[in-house]
PDB file of N, CA and C in Angstrom:
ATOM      1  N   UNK A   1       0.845  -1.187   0.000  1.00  0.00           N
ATOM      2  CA  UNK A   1       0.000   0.000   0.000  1.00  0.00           C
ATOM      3  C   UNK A   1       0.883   1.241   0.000  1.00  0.00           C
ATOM      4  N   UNK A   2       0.557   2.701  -0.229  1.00  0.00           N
ATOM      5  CA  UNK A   2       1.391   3.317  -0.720  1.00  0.00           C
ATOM      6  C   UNK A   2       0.633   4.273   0.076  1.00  0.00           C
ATOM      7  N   UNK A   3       2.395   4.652   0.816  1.00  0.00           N
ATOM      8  CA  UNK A   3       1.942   6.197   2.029  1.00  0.00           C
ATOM      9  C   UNK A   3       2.524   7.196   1.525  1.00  0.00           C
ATOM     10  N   UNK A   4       2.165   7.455   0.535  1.00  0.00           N
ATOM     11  CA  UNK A   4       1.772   8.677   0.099  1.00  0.00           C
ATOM     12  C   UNK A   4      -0.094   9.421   0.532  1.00  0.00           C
ATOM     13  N   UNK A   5      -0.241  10.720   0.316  1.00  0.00           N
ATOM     14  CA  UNK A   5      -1.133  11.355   0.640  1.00  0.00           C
ATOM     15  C   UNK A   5      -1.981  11.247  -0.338  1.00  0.00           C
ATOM     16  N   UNK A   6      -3.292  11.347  -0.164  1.00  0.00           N
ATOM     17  CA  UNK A   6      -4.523  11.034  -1.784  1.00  0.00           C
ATOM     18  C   UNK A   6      -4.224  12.442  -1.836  1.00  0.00           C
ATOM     19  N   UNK A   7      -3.948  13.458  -2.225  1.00  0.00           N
ATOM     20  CA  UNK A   7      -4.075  14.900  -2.598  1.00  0.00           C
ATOM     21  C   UNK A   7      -2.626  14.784  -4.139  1.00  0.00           C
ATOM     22  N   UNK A   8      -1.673  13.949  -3.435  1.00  0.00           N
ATOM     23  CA  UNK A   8      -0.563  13.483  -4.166  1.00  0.00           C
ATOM     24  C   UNK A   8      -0.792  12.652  -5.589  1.00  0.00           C
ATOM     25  N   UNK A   9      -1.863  11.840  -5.020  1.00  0.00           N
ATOM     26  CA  UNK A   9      -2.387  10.778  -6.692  1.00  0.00           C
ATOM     27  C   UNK A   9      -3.588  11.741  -7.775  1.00  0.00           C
ATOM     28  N   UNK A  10      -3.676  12.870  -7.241  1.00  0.00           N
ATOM     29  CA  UNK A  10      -4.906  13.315  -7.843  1.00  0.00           C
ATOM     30  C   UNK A  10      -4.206  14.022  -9.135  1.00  0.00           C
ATOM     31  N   UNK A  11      -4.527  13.844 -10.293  1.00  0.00           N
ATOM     32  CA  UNK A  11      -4.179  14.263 -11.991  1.00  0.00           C
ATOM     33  C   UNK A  11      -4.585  15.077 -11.897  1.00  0.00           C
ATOM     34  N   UNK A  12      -3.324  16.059 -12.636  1.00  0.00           N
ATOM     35  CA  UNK A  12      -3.895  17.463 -12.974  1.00  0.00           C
ATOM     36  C   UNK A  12      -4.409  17.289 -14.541  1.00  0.00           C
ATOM     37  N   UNK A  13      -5.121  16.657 -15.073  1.00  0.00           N
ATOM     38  CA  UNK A  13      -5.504  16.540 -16.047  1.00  0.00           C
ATOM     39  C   UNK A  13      -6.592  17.398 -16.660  1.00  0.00           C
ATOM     40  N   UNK A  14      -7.316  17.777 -15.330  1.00  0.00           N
ATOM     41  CA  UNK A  14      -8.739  18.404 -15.594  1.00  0.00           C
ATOM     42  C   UNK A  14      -8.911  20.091 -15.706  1.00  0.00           C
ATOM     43  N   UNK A  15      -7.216  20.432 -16.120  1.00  0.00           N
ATOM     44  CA  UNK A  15      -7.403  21.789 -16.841  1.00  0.00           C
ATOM     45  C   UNK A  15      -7.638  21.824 -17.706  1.00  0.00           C
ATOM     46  N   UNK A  16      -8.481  22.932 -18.043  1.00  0.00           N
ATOM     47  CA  UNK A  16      -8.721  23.346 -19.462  1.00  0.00           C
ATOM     48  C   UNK A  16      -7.704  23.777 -20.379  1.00  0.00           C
ATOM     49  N   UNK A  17      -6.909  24.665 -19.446  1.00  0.00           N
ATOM     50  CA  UNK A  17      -5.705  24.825 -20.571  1.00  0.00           C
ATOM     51  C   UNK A  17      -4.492  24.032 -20.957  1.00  0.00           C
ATOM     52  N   UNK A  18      -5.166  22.939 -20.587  1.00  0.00           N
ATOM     53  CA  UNK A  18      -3.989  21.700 -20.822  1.00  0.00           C
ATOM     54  C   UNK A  18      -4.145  20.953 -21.986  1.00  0.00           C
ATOM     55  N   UNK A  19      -3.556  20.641 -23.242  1.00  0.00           N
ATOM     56  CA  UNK A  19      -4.462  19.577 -24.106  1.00  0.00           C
ATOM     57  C   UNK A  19      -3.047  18.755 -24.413  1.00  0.00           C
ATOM     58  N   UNK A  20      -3.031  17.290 -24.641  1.00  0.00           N
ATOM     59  CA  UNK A  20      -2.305  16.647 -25.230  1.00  0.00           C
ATOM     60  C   UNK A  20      -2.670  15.577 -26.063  1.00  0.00           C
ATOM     61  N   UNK A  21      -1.946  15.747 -26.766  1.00  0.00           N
ATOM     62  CA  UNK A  21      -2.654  14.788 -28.541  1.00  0.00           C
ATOM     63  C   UNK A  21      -0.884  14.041 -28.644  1.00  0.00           C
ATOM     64  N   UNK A  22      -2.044  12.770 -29.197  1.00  0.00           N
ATOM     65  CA  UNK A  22      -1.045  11.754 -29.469  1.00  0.00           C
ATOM     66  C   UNK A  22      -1.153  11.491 -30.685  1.00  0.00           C
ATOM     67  N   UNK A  23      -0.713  11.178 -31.540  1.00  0.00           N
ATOM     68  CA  UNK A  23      -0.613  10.812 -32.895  1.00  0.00           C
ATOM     69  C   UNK A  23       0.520  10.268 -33.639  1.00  0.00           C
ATOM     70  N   UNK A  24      -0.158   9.708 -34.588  1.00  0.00           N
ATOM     71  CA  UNK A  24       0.968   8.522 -35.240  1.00  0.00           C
ATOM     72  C   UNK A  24       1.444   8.967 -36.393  1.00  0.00           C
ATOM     73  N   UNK A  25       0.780   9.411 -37.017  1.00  0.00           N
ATOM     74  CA  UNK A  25       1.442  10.083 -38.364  1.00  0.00           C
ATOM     75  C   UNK A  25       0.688  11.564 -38.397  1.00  0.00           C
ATOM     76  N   UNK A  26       1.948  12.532 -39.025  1.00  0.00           N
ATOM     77  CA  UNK A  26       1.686  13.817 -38.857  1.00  0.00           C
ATOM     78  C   UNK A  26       0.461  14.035 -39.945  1.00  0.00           C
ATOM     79  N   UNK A  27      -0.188  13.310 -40.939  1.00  0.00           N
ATOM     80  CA  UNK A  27      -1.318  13.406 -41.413  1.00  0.00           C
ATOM     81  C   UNK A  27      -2.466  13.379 -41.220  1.00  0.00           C
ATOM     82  N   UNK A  28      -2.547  12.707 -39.982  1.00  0.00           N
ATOM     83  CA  UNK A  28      -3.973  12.744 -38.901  1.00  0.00           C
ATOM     84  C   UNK A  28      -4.050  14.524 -38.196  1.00  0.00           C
ATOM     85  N   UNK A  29      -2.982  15.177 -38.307  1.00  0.00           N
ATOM     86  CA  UNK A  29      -2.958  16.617 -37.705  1.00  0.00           C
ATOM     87  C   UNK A  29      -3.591  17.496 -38.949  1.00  0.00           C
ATOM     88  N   UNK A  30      -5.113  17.808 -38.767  1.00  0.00           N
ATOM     89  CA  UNK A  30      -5.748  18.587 -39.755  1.00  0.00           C
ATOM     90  C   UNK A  30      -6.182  19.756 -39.025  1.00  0.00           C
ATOM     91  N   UNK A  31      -6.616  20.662 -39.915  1.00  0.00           N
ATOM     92  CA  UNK A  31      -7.333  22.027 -39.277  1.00  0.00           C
ATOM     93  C   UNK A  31      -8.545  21.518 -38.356  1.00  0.00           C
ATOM     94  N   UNK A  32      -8.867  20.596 -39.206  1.00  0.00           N
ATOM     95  CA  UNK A  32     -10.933  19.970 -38.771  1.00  0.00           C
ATOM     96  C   UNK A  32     -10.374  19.350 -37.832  1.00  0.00           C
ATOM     97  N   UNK A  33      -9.305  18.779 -37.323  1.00  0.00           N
ATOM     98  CA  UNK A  33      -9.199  17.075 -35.846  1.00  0.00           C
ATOM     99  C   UNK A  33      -9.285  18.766 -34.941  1.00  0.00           C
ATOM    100  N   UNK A  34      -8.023  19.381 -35.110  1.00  0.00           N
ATOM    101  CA  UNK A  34      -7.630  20.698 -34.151  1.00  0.00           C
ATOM    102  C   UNK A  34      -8.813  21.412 -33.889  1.00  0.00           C
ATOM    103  N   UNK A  35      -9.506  21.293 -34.498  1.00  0.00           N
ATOM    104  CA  UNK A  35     -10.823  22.210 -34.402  1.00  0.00           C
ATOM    105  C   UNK A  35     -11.855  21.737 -33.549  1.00  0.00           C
ATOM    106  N   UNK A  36     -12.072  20.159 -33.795  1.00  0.00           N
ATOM    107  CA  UNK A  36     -12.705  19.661 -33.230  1.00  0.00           C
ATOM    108  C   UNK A  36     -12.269  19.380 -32.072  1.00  0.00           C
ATOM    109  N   UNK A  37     -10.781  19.015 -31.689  1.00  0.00           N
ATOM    110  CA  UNK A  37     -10.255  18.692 -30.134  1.00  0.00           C
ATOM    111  C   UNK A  37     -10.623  20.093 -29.505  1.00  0.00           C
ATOM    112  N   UNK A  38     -10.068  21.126 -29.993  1.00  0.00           N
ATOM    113  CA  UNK A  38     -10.750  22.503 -29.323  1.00  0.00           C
ATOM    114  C   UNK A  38     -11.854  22.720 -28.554  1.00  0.00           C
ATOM    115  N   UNK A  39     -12.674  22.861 -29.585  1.00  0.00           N
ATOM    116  CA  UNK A  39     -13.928  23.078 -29.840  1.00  0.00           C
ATOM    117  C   UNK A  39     -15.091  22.424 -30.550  1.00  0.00           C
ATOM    118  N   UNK A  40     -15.408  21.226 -29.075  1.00  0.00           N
ATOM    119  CA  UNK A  40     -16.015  20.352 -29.739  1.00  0.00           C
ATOM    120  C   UNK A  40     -17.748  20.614 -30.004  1.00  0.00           C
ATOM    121  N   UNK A  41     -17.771  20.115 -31.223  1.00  0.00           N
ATOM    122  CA  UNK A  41     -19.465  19.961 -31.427  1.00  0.00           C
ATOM    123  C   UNK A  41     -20.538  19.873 -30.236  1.00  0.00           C
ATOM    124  N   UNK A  42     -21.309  20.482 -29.651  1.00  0.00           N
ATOM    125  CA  UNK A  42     -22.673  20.157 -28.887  1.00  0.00           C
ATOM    126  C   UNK A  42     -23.875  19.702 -29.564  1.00  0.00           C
ATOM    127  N   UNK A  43     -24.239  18.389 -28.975  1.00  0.00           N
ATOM    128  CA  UNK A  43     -25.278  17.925 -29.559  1.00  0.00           C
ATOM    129  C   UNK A  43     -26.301  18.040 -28.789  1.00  0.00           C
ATOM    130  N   UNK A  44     -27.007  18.670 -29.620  1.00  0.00           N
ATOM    131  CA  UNK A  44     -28.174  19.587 -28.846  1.00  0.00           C
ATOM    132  C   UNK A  44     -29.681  18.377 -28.914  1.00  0.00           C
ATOM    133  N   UNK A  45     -29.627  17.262 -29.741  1.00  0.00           N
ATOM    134  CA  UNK A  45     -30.542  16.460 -29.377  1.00  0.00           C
ATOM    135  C   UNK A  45     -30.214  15.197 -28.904  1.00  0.00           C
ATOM    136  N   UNK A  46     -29.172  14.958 -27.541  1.00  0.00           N
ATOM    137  CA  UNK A  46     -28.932  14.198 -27.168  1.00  0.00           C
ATOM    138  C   UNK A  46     -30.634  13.774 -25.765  1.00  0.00           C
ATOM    139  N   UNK A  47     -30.236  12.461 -26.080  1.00  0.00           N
ATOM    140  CA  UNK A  47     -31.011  11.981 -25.109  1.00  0.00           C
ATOM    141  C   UNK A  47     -31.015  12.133 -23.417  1.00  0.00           C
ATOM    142  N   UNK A  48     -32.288  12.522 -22.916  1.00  0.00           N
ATOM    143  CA  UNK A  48     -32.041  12.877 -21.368  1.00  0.00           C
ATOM    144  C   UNK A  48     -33.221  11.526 -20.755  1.00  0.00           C
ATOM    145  N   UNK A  49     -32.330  11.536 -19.947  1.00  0.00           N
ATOM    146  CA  UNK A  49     -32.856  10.534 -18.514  1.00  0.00           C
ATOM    147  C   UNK A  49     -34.635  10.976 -18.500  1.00  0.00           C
ATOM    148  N   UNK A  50     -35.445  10.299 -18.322  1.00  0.00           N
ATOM    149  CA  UNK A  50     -36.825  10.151 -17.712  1.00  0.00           C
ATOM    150  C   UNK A  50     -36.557  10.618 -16.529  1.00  0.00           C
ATOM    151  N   UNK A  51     -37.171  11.373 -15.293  1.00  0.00           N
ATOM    152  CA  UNK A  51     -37.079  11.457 -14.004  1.00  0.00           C
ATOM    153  C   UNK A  51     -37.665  10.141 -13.518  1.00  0.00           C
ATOM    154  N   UNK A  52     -37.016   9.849 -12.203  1.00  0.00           N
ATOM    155  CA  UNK A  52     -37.703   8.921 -11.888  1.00  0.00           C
ATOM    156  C   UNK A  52     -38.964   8.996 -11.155  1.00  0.00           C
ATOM    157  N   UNK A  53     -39.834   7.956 -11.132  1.00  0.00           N
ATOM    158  CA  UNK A  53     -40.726   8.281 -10.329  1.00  0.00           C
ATOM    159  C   UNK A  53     -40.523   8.504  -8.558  1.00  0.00           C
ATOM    160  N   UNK A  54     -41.538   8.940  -7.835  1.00  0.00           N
ATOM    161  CA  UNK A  54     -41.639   9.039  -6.785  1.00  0.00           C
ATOM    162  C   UNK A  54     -42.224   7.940  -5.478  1.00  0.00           C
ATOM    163  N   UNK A  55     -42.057   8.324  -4.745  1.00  0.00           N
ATOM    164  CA  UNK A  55     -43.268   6.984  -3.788  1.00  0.00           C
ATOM    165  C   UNK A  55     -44.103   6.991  -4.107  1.00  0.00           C
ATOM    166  N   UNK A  56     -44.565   5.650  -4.133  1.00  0.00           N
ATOM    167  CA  UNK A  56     -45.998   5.274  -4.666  1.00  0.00           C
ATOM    168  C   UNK A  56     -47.124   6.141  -4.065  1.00  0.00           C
ATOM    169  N   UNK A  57     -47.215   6.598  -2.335  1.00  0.00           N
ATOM    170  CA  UNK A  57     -48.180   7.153  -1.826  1.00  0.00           C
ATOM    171  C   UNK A  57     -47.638   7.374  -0.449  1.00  0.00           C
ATOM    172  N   UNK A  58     -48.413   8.124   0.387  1.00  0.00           N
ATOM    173  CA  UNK A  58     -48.218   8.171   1.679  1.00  0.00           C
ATOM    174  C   UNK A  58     -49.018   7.360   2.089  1.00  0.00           C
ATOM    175  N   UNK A  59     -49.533   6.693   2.179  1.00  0.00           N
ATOM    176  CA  UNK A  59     -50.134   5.188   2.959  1.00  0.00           C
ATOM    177  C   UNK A  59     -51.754   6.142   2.788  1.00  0.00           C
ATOM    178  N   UNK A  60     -52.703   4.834   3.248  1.00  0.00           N
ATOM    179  CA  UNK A  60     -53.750   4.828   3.226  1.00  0.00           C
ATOM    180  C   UNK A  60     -54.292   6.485   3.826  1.00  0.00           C
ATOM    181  N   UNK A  61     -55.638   6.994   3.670  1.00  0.00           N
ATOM    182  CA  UNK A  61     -56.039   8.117   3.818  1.00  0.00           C
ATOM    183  C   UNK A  61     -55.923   8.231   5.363  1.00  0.00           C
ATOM    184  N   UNK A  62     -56.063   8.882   6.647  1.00  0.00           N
ATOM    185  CA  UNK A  62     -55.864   8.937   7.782  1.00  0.00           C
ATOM    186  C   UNK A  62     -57.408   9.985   8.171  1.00  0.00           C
ATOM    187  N   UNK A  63     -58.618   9.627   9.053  1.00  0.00           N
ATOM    188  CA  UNK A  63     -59.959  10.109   8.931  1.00  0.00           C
ATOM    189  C   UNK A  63     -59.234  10.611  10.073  1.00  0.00           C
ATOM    190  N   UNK A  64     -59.608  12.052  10.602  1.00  0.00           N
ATOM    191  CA  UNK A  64     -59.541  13.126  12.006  1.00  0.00           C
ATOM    192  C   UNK A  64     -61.255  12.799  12.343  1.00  0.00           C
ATOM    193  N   UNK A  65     -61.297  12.725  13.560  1.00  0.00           N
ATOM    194  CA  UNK A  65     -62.460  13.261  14.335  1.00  0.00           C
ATOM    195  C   UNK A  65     -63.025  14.903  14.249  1.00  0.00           C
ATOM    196  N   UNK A  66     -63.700  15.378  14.069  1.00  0.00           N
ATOM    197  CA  UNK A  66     -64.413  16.720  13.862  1.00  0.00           C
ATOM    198  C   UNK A  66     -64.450  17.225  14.864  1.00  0.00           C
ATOM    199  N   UNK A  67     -64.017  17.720  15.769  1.00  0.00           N
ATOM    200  CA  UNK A  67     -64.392  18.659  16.675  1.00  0.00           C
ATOM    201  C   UNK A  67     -65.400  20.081  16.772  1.00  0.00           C
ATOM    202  N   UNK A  68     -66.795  19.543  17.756  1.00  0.00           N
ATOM    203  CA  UNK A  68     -67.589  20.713  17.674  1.00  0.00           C
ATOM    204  C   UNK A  68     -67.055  21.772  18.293  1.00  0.00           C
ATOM    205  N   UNK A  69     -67.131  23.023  17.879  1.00  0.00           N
ATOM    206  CA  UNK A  69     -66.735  24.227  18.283  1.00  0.00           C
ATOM    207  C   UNK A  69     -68.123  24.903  19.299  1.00  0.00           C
ATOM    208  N   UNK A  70     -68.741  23.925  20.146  1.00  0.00           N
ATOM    209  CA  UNK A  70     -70.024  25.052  21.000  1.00  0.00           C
ATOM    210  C   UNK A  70     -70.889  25.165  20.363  1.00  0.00           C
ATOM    211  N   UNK A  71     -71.827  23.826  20.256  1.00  0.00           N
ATOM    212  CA  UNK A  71     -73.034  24.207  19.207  1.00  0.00           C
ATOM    213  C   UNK A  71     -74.308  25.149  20.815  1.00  0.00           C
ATOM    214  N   UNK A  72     -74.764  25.873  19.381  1.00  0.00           N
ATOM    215  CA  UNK A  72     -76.091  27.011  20.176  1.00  0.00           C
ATOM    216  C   UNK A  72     -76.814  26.183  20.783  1.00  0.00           C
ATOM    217  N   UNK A  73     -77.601  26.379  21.550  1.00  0.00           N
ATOM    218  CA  UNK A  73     -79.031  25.873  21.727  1.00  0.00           C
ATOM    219  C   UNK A  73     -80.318  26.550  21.392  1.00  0.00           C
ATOM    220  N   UNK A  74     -80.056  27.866  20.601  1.00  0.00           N
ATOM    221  CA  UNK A  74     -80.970  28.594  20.117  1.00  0.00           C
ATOM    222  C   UNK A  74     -81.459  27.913  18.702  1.00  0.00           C
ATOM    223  N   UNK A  75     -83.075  27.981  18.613  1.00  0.00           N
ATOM    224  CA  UNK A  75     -83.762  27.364  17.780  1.00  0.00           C
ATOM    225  C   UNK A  75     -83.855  28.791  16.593  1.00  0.00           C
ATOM    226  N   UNK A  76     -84.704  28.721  15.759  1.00  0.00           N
ATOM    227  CA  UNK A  76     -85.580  29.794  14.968  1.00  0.00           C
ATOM    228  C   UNK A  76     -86.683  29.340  14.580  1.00  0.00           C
TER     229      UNK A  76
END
């Protein structure tokens, strides 16, 4: 196991102003690859996740008792 610190294994890879390209023959290096590693295409009709659903319910309905508030005893 390796005592080193996790702050130590973490890649600085995830700058933006960092890019490195590998390539095998200098003919794969076009304006369009450079353009595209840049500045890549957004695909604007990519597919999105369904939300998921929720709980089925909060359980069965729960009835309260009514409480009278002082009924009158006056007739009309």
């Amino acid at each position: 196991m390796d005592n080193c610190l996790q702050v130590q294994k973490i890649p600085y890879d995830k700058k933006k102003g960092s890019h490195m390209l590998e390539i095998d023959d200098g003919r794969e290096l076009t304006e369009d690859f450079l353009q595209e590693e840049l500045h890549p295409k957004i695909n604007l009709h990519r597919p999105k996740f369904a939300k998921p659903k929720g709980p089925p319910g909060r359980g069965a309905k729960r009835l309260t008792k009514v409480q009278d508030l002082g009924t009158s005893e006056q007739e009309i």
